[in-house]
C-alpha atoms as a PDB file:
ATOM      1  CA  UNK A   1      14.337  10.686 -22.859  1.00  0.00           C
ATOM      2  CA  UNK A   2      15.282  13.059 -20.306  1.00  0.00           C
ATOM      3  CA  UNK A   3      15.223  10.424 -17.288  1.00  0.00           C
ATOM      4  CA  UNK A   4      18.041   8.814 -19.086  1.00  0.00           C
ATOM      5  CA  UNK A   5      20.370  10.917 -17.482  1.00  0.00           C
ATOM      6  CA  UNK A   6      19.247  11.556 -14.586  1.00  0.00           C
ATOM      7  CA  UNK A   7      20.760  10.432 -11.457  1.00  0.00           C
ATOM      8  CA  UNK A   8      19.852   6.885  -9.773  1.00  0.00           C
ATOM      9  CA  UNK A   9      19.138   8.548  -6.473  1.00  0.00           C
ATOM     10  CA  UNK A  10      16.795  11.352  -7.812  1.00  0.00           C
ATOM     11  CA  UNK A  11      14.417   9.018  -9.452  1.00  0.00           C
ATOM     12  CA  UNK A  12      11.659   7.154  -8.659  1.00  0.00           C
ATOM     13  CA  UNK A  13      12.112   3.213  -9.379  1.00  0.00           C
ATOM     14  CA  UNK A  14       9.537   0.673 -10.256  1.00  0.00           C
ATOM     15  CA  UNK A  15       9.346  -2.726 -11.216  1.00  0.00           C
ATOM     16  CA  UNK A  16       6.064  -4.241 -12.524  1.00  0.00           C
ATOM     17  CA  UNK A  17       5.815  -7.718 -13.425  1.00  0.00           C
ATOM     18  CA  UNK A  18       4.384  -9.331 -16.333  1.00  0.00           C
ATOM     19  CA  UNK A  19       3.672  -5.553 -17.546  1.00  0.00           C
ATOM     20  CA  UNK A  20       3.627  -6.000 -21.101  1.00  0.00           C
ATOM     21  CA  UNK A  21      -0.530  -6.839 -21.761  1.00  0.00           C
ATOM     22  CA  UNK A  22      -3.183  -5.873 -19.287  1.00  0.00           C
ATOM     23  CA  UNK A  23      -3.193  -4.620 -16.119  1.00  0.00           C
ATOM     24  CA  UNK A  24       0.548  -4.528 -15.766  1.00  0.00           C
ATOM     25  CA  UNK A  25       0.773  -2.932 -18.744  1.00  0.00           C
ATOM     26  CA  UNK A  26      -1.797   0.093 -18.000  1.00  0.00           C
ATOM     27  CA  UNK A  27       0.123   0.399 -14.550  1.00  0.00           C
ATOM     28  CA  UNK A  28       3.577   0.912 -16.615  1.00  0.00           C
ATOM     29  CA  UNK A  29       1.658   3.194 -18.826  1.00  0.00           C
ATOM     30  CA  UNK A  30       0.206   5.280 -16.206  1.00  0.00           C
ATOM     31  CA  UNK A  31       3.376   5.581 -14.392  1.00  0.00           C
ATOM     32  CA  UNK A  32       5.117   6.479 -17.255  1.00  0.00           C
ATOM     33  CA  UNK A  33       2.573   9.542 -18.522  1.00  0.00           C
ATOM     34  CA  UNK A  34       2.095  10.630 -14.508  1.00  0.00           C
ATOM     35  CA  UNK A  35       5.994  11.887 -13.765  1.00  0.00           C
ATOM     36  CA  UNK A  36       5.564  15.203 -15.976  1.00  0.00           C
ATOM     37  CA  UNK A  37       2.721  15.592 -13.695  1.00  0.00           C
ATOM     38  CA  UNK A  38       4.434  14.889 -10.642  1.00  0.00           C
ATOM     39  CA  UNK A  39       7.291  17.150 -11.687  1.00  0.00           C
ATOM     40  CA  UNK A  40       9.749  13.701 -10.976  1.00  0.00           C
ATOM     41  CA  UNK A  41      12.101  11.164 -12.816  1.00  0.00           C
ATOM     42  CA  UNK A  42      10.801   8.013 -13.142  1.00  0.00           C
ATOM     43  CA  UNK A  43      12.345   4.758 -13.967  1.00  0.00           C
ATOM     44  CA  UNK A  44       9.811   2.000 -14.984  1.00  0.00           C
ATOM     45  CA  UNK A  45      11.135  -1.577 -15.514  1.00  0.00           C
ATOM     46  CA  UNK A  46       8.550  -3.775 -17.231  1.00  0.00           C
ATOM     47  CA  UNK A  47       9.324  -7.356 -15.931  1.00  0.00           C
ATOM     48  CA  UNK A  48       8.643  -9.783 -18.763  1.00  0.00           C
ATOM     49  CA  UNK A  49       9.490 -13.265 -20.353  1.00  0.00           C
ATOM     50  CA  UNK A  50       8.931 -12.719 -23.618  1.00  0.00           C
ATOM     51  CA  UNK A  51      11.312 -10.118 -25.356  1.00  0.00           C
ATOM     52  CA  UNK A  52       9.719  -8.993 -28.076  1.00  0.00           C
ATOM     53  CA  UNK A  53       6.234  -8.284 -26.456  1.00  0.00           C
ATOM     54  CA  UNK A  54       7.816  -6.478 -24.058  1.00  0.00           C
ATOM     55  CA  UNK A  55       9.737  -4.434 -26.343  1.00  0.00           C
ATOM     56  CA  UNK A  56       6.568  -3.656 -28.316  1.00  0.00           C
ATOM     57  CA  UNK A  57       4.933  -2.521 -25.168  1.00  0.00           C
ATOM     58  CA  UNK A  58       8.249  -0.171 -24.321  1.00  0.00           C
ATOM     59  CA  UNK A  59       7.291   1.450 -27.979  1.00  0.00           C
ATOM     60  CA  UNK A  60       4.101   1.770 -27.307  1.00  0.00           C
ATOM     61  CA  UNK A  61       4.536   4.052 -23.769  1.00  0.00           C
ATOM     62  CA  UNK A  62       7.690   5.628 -24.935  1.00  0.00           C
ATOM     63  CA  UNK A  63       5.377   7.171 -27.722  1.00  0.00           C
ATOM     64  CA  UNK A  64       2.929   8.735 -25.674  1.00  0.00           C
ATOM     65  CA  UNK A  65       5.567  10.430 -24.161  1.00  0.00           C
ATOM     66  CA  UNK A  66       6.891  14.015 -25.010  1.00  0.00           C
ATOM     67  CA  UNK A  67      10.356  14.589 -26.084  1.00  0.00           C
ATOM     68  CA  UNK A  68      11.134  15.965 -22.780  1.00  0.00           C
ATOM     69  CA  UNK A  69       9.832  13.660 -20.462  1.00  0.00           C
ATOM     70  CA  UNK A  70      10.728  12.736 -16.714  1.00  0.00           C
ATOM     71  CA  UNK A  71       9.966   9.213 -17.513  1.00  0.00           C
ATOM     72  CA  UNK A  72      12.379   6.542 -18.837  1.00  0.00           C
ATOM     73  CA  UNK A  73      10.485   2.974 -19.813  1.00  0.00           C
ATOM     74  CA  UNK A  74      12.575  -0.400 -20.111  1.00  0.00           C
ATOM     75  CA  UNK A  75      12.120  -3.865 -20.207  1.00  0.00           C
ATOM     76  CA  UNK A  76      14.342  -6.510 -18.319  1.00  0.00           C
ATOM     77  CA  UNK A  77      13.375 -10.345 -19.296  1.00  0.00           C
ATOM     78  CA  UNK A  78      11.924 -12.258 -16.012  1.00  0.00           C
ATOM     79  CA  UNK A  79      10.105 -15.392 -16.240  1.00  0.00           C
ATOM     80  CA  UNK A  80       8.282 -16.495 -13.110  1.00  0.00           C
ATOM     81  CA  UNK A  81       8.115 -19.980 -13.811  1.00  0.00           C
ATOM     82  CA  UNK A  82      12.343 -20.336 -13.648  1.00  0.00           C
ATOM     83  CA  UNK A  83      13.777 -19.587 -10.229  1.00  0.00           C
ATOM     84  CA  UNK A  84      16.928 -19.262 -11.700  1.00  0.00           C
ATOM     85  CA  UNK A  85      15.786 -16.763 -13.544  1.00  0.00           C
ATOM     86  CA  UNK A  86      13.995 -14.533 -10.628  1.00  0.00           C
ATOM     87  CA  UNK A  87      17.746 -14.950  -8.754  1.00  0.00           C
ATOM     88  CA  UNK A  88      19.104 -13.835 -12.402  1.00  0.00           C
ATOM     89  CA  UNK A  89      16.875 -10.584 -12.467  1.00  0.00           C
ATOM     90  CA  UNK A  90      17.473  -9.214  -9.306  1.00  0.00           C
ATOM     91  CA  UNK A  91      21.474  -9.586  -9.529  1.00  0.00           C
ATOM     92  CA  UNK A  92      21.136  -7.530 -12.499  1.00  0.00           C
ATOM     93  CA  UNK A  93      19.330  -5.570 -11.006  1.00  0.00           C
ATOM     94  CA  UNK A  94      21.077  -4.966  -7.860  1.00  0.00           C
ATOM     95  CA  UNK A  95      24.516  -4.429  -9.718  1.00  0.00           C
ATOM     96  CA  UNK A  96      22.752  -1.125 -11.344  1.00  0.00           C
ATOM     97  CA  UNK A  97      23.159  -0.160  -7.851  1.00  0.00           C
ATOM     98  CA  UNK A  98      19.414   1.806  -8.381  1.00  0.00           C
ATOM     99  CA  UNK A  99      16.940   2.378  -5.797  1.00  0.00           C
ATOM    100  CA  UNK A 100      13.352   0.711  -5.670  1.00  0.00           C
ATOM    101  CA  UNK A 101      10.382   2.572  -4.430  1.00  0.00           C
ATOM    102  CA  UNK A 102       7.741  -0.103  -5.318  1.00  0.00           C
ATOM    103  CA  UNK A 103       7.588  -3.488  -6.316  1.00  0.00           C
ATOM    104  CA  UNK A 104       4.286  -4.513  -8.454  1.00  0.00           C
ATOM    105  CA  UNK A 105       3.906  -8.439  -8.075  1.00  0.00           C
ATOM    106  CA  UNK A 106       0.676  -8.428 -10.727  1.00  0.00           C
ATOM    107  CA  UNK A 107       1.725 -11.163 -13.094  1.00  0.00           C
ATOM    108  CA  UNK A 108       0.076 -14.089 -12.963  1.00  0.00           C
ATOM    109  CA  UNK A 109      -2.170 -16.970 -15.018  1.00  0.00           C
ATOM    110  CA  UNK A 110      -5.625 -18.883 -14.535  1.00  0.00           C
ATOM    111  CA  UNK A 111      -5.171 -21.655 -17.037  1.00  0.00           C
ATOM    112  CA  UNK A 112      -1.920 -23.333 -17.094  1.00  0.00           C
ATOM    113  CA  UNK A 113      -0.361 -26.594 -17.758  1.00  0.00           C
ATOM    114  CA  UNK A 114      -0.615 -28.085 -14.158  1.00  0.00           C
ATOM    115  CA  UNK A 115       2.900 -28.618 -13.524  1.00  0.00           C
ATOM    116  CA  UNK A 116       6.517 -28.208 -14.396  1.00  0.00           C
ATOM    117  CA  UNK A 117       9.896 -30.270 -14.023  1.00  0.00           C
ATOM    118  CA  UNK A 118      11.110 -27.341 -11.366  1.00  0.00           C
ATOM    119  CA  UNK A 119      12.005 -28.105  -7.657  1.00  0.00           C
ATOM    120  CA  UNK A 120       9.085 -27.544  -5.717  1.00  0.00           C
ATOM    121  CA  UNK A 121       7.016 -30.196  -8.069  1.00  0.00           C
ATOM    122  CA  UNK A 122       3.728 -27.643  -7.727  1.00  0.00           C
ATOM    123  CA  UNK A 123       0.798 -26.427  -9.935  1.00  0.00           C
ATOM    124  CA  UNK A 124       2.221 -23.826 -12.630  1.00  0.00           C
ATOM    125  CA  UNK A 125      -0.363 -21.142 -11.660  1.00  0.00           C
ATOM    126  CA  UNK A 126       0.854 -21.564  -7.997  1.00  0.00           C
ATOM    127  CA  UNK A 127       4.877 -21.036  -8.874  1.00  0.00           C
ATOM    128  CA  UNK A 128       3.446 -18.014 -10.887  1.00  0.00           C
ATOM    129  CA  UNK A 129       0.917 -16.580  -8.947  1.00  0.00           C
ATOM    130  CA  UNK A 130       2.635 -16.957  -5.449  1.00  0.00           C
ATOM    131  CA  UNK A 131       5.933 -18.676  -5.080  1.00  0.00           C
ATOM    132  CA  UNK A 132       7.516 -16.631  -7.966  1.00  0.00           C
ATOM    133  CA  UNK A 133       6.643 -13.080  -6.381  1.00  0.00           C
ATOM    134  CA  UNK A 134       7.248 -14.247  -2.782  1.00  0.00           C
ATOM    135  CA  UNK A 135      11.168 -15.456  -3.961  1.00  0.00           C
ATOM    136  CA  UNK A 136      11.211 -12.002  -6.039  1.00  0.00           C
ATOM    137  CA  UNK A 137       9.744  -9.761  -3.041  1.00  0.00           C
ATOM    138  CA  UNK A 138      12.012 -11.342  -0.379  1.00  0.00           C
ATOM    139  CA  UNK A 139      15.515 -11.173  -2.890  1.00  0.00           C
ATOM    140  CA  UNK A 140      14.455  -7.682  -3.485  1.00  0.00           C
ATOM    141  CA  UNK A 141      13.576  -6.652   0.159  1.00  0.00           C
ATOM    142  CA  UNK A 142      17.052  -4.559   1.284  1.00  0.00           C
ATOM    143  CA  UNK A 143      16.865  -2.648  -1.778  1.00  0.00           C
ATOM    144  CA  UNK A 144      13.297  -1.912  -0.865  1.00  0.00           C
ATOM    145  CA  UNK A 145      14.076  -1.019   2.869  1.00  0.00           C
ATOM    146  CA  UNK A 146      16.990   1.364   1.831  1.00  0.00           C
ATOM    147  CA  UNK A 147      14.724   3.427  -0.510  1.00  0.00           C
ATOM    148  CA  UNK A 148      12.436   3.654   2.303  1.00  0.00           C
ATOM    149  CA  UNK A 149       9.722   4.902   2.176  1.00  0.00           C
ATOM    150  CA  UNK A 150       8.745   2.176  -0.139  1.00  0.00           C
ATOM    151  CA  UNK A 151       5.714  -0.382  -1.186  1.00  0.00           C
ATOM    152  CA  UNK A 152       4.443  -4.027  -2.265  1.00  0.00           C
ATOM    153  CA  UNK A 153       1.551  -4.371  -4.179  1.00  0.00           C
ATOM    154  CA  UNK A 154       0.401  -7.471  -5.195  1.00  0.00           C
ATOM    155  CA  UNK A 155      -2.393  -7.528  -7.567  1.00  0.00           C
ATOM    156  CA  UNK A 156      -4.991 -10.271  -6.138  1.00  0.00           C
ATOM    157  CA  UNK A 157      -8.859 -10.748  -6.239  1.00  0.00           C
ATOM    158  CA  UNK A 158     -12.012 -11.054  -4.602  1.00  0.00           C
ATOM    159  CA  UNK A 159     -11.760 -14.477  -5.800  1.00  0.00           C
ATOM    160  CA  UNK A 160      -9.494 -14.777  -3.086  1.00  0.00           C
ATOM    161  CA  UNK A 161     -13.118 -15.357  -0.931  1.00  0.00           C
ATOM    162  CA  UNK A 162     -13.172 -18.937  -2.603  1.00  0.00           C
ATOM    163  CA  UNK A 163      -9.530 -20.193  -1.760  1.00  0.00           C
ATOM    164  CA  UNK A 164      -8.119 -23.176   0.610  1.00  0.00           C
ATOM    165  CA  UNK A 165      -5.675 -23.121   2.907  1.00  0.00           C
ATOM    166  CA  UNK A 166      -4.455 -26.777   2.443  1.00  0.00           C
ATOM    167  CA  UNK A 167      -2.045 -25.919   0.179  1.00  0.00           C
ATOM    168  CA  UNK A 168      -0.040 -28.461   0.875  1.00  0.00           C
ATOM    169  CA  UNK A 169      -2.390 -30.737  -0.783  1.00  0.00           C
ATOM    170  CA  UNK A 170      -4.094 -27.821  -3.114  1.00  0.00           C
ATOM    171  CA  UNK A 171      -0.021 -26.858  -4.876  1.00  0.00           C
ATOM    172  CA  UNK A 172      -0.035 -30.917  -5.946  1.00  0.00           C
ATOM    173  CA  UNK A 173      -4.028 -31.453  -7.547  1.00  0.00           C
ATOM    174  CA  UNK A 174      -5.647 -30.981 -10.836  1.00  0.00           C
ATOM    175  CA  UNK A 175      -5.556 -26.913 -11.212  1.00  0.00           C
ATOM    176  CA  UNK A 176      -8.908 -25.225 -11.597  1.00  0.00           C
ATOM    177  CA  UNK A 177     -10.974 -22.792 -10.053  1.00  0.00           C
ATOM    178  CA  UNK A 178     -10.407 -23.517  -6.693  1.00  0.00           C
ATOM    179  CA  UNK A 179      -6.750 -23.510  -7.049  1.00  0.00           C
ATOM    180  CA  UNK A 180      -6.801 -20.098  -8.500  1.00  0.00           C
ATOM    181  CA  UNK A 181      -8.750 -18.959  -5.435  1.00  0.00           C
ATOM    182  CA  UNK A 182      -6.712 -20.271  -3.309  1.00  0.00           C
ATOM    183  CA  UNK A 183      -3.028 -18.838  -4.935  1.00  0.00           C
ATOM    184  CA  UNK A 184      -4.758 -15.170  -4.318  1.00  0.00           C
ATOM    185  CA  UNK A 185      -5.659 -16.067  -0.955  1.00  0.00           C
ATOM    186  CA  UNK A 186      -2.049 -16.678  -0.618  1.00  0.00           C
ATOM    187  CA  UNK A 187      -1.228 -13.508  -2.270  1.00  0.00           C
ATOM    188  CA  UNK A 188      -3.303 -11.640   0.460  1.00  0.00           C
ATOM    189  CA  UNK A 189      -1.919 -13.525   3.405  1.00  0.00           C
ATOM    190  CA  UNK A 190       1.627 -12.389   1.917  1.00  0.00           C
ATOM    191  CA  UNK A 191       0.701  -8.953   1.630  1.00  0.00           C
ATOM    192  CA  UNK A 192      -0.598  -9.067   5.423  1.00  0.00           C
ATOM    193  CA  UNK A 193       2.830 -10.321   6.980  1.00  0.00           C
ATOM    194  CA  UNK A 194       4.946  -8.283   4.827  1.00  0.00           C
ATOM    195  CA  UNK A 195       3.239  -5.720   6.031  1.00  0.00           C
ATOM    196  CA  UNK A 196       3.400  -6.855   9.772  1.00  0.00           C
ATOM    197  CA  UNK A 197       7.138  -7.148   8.994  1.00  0.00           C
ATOM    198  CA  UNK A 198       7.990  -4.261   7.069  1.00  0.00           C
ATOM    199  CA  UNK A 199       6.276  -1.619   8.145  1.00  0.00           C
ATOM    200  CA  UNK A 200       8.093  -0.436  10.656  1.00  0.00           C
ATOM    201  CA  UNK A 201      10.509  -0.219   8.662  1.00  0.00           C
ATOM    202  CA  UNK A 202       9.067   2.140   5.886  1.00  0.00           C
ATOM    203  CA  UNK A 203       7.983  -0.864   3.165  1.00  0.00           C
ATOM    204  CA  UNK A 204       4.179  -0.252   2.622  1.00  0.00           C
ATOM    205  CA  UNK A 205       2.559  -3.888   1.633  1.00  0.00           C
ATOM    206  CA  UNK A 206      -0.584  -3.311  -0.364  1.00  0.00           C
ATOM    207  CA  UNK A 207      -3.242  -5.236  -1.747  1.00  0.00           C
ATOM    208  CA  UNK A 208      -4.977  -4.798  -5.161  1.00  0.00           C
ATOM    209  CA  UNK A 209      -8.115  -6.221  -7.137  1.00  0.00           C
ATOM    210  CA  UNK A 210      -8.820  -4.428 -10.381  1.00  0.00           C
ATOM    211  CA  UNK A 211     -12.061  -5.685 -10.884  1.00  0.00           C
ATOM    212  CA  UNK A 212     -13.301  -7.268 -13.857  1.00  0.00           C
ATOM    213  CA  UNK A 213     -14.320  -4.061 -15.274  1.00  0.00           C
ATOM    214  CA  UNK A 214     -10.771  -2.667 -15.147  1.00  0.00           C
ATOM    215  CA  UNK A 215      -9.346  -6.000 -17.059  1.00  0.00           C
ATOM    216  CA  UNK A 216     -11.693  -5.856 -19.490  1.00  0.00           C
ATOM    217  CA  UNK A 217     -10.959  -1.891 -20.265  1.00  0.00           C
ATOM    218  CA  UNK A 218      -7.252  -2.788 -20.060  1.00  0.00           C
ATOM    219  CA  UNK A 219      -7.234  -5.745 -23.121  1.00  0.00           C
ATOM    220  CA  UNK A 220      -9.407  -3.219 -24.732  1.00  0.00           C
ATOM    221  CA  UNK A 221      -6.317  -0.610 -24.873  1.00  0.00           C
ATOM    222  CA  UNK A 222      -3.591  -2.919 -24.593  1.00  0.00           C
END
């Protein structure tokens, strides 16, 4: 694709988290089949777990595209539920010495086994819904200052009206509704004090809910 040789500092960079079903995956699209549009080079990074779904969904995009197309489409593995490999991503990242105009934090589970032999000894949809994306938005933060003007979205929901803020207690019980509630509460509270934070200094923070409408017509497509 034409992107592919284009230089780091004329394109637009985006990551997008667990992008290869769904949502994420209509947000990668989208970006991809909008830079022809917008007359720029585009660099979308689908950040998945599982290889080979995320190559399929590369395939997918990439043949939407026309032969000439501003947009270049990759996946780099990332799973949420290992630190070590969040820390792993964004070195490898970071040493492609690329810019990063927006960050999409919109992976995330409902049902989940409730816990995980990993550090913090929480809830599985907690370290994937919230602790994951804040350790991936703060690691990637400088990048996201020096490409300036720049954003955060973090894909929530209005379920978020239902959550707790004993989390203490609510990152170490049985996982249900509630505790799904509560992780996008969190998510919303993030997005308010990076953007208190950041702001100033050119990092948008955003908030998203795409409805249940939206999730349905995604699966549908995906």
């Amino acid at each position: 694709m034409a992107s592919a040789t284009a230089p780091s500092a004329a394109r637009r960079v985006f990551i997008i988290t667990g992008s290869n079903t769904g949502v994420g995956f209509q947000t990668a699209r989208q970006l991809a089949l909008g830079a022809d549009k917008a007359k720029e080079p585009r660099l979308i990074i689908m950040a998945c777990r599982t290889a080979y779904k995320a190559g399929s969904a590369v395939k997918r995009i990439q043949q939407e595209l026309g032969p000439q197309s501003l947009a270049q489409v990759e996946y780099q593995l990332l799973d949420l539920l290992d630190y070590k490999s969040i820390t792993r991503f964004v070195a490898e990242f970071k040493q492609r010495n690329l810019p990063l105009h927006a960050l999409v934090n919109n992976a995330g589970v409902n049902l989940a086994p409730p816990s995980l032999p990993q550090p913090l000894k929480v809830s599985t949809m907690w370290v994937a819904n919230y602790v994951s994306h804040v350790l991936l938005t703060d690691l990637l933060m400088p990048v996201l200052e020096a490409s300036a003007p720049s954003r955060v979205v973090n894909v929530t929901s209005y379920m978020h009206r239902m959550g707790r803020t004993n989390w203490e207690e609510d990152m170490r019980t049985p996982q249900g509704l509630t505790t799904y509630s509560s992780t996008k509460l969190a998510q919303v509270l993030h997005a308010h004090e990076l953007q208190r934070r950041y702001a100033s200094k050119g990092v948008t923070a955003m908030l998203a809910h795409p409805g249940g409408q939206c999730k349905q017509a995604a699966k549908q497509t995906a």
